[in-house]
C-alpha atoms as a PDB file:
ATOM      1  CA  UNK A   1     184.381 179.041 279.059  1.00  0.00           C
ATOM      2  CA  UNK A   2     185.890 182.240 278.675  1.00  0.00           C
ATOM      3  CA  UNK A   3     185.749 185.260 281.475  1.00  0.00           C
ATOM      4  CA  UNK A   4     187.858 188.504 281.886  1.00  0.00           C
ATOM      5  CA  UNK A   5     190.130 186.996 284.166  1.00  0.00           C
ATOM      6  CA  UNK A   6     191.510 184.211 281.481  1.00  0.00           C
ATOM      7  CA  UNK A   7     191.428 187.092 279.175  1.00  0.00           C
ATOM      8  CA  UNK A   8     193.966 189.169 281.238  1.00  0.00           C
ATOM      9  CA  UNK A   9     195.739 186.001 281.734  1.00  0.00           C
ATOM     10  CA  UNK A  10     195.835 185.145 278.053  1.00  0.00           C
ATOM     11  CA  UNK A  11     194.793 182.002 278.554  1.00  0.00           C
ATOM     12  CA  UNK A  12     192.843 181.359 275.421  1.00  0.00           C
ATOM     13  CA  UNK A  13     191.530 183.654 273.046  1.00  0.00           C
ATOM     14  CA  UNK A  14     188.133 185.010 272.871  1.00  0.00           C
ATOM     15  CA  UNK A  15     187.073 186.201 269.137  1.00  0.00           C
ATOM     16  CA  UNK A  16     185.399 189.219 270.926  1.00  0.00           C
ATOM     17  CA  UNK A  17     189.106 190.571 271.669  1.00  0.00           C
ATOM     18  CA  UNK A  18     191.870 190.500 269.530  1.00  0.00           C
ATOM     19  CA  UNK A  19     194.491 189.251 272.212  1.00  0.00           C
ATOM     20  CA  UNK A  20     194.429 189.268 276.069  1.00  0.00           C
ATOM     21  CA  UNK A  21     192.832 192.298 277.961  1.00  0.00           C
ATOM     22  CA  UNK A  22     195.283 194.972 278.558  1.00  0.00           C
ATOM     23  CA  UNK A  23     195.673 196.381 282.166  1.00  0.00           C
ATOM     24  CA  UNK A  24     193.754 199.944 281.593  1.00  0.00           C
ATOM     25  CA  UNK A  25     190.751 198.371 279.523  1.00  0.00           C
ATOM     26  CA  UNK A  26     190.710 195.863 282.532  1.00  0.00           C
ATOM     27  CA  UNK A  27     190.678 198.907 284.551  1.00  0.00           C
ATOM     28  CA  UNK A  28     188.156 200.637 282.595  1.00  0.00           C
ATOM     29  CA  UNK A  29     185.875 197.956 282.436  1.00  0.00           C
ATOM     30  CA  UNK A  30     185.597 197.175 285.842  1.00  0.00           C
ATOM     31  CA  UNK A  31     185.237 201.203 286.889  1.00  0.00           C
ATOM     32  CA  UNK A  32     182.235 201.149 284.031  1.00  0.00           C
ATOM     33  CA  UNK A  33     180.417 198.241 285.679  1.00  0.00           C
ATOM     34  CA  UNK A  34     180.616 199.677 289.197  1.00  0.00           C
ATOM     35  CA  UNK A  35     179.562 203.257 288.139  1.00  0.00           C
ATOM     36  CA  UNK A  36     176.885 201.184 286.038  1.00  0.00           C
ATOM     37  CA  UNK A  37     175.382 199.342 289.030  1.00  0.00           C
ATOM     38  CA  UNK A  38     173.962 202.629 290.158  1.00  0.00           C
ATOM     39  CA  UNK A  39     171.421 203.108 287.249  1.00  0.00           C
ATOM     40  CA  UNK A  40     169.093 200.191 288.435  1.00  0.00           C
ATOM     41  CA  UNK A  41     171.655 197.715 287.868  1.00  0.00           C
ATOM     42  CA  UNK A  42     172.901 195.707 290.855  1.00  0.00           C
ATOM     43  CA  UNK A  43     173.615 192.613 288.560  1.00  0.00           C
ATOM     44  CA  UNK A  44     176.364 194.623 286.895  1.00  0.00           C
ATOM     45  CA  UNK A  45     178.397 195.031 290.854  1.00  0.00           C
ATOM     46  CA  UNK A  46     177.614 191.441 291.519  1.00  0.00           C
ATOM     47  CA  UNK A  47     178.844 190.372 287.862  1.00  0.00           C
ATOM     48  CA  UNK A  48     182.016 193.160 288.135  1.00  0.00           C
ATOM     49  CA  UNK A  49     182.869 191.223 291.548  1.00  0.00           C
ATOM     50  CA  UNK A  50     182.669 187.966 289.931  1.00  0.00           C
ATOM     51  CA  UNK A  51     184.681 188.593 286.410  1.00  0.00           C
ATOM     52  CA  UNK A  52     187.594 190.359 288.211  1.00  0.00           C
ATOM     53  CA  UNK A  53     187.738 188.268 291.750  1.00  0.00           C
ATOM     54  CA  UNK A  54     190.839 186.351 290.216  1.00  0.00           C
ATOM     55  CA  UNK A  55     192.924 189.136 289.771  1.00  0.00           C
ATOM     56  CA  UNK A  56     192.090 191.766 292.114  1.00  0.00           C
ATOM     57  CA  UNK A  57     195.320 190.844 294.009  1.00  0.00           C
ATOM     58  CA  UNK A  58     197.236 191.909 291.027  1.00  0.00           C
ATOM     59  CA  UNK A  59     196.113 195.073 290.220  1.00  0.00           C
ATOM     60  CA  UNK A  60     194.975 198.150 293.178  1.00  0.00           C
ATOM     61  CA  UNK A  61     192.827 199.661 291.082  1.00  0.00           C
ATOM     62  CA  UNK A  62     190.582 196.567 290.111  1.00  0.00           C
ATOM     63  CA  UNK A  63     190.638 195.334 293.919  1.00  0.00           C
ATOM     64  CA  UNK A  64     189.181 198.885 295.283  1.00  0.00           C
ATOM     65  CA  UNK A  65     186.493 198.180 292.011  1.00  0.00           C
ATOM     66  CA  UNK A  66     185.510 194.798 292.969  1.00  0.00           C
ATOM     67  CA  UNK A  67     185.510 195.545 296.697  1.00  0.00           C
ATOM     68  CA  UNK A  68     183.084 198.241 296.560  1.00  0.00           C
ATOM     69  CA  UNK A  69     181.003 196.104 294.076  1.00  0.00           C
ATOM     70  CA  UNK A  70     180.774 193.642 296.408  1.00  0.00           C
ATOM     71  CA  UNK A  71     179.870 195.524 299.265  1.00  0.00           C
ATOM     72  CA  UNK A  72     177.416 197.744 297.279  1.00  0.00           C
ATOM     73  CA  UNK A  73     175.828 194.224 296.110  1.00  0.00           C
ATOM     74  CA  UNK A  74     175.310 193.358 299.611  1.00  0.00           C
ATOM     75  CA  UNK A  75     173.883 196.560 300.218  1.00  0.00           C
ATOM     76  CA  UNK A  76     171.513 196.551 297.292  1.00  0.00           C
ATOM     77  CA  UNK A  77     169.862 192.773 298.201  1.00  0.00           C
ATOM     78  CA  UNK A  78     169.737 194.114 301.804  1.00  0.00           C
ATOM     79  CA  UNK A  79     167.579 196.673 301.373  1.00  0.00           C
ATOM     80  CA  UNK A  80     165.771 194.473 298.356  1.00  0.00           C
ATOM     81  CA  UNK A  81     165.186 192.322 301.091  1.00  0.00           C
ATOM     82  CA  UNK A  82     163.636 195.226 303.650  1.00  0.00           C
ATOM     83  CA  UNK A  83     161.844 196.354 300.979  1.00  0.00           C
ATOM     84  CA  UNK A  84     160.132 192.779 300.254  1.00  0.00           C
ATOM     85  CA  UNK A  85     159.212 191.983 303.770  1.00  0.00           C
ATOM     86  CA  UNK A  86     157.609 195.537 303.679  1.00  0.00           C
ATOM     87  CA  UNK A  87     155.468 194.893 300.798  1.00  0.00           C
ATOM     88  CA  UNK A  88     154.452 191.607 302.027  1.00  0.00           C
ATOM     89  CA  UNK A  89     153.952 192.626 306.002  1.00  0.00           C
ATOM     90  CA  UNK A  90     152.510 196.146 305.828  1.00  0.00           C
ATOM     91  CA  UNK A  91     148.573 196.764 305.930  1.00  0.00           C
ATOM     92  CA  UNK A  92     147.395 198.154 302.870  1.00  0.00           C
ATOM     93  CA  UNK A  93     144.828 200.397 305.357  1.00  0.00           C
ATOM     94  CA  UNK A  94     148.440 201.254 307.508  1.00  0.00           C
ATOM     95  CA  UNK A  95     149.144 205.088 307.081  1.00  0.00           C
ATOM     96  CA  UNK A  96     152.557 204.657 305.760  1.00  0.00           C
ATOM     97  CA  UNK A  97     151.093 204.069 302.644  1.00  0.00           C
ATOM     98  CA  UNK A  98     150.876 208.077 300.392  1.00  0.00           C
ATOM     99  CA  UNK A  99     149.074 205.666 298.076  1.00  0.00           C
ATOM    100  CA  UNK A 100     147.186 203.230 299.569  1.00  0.00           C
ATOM    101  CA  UNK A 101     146.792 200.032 297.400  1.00  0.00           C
ATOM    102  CA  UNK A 102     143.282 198.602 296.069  1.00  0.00           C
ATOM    103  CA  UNK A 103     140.109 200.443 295.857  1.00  0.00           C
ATOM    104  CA  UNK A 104     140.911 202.516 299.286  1.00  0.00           C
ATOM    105  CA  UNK A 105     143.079 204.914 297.103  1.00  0.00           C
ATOM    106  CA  UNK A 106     141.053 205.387 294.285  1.00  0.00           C
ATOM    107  CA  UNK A 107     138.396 207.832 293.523  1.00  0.00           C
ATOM    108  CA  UNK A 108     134.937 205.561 293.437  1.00  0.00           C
ATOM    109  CA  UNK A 109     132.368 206.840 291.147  1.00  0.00           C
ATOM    110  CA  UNK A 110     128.708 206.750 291.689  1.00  0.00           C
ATOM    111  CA  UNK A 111     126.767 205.092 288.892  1.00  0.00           C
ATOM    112  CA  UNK A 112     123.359 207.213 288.583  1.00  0.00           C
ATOM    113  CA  UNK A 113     120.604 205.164 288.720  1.00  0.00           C
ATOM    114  CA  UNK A 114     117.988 205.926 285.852  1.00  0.00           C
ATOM    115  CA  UNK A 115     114.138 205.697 286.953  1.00  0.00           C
ATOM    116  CA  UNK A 116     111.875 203.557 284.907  1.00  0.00           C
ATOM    117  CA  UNK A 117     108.959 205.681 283.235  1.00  0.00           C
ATOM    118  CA  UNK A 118     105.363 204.437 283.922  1.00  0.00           C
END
């Protein structure tokens, strides 16, 4: 299996790149996953932890990368996790709802009864 850090190694060779992964692109990759995790994306920090965990002693730059990935991970399922138990423990009639959920929230409308002609 190939991953980033047998890449920087030059372990084997990945078609994808023409030779190992140079320092900067290494460096460059990992900043563009981190400052990628912010748009929805906490996969990408938890993914950018994992690829560059094997070499983050080598390099400063990488380590400060994968550190805050990891720690913005942990942050993300944290409050993913709040988040849940508040969706499945909060009254839908509670007034920290602005929306309430089901009918309670929605405008009901009044179906006019016709009369029946004798």
């Amino acid at each position: 299996s190939y991953s980033f850090c047998t890449l920087l190694r030059g372990d084997q060779h990945n078609t994808m790149f023409s030779g190992p992964l140079k320092k900067d692109t290494a460096e460059t990759l990992a900043r563009r996953q981190f400052y990628a995790g912010f748009f929805f994306l906490p996969w990408l920090w938890m993914s950018n932890y994992f690829f560059f965990w094997d070499i983050q002693k080598q390099n400063e730059v990488i380590a400060k990368y994968c550190r805050y990935s990891l720690y913005c991970f942990m942050a993300s399922c944290v409050v993913a996790i709040i988040y849940w138990a508040c969706m499945v423990n909060l009254n839908p009639n509670s007034s920290l709802w602005v929306i309430k959920p089901g009918m309670e929230g929605r405008k009901k409308k009044k179906k006019k009864k016709k009369k029946k002609k004798k």
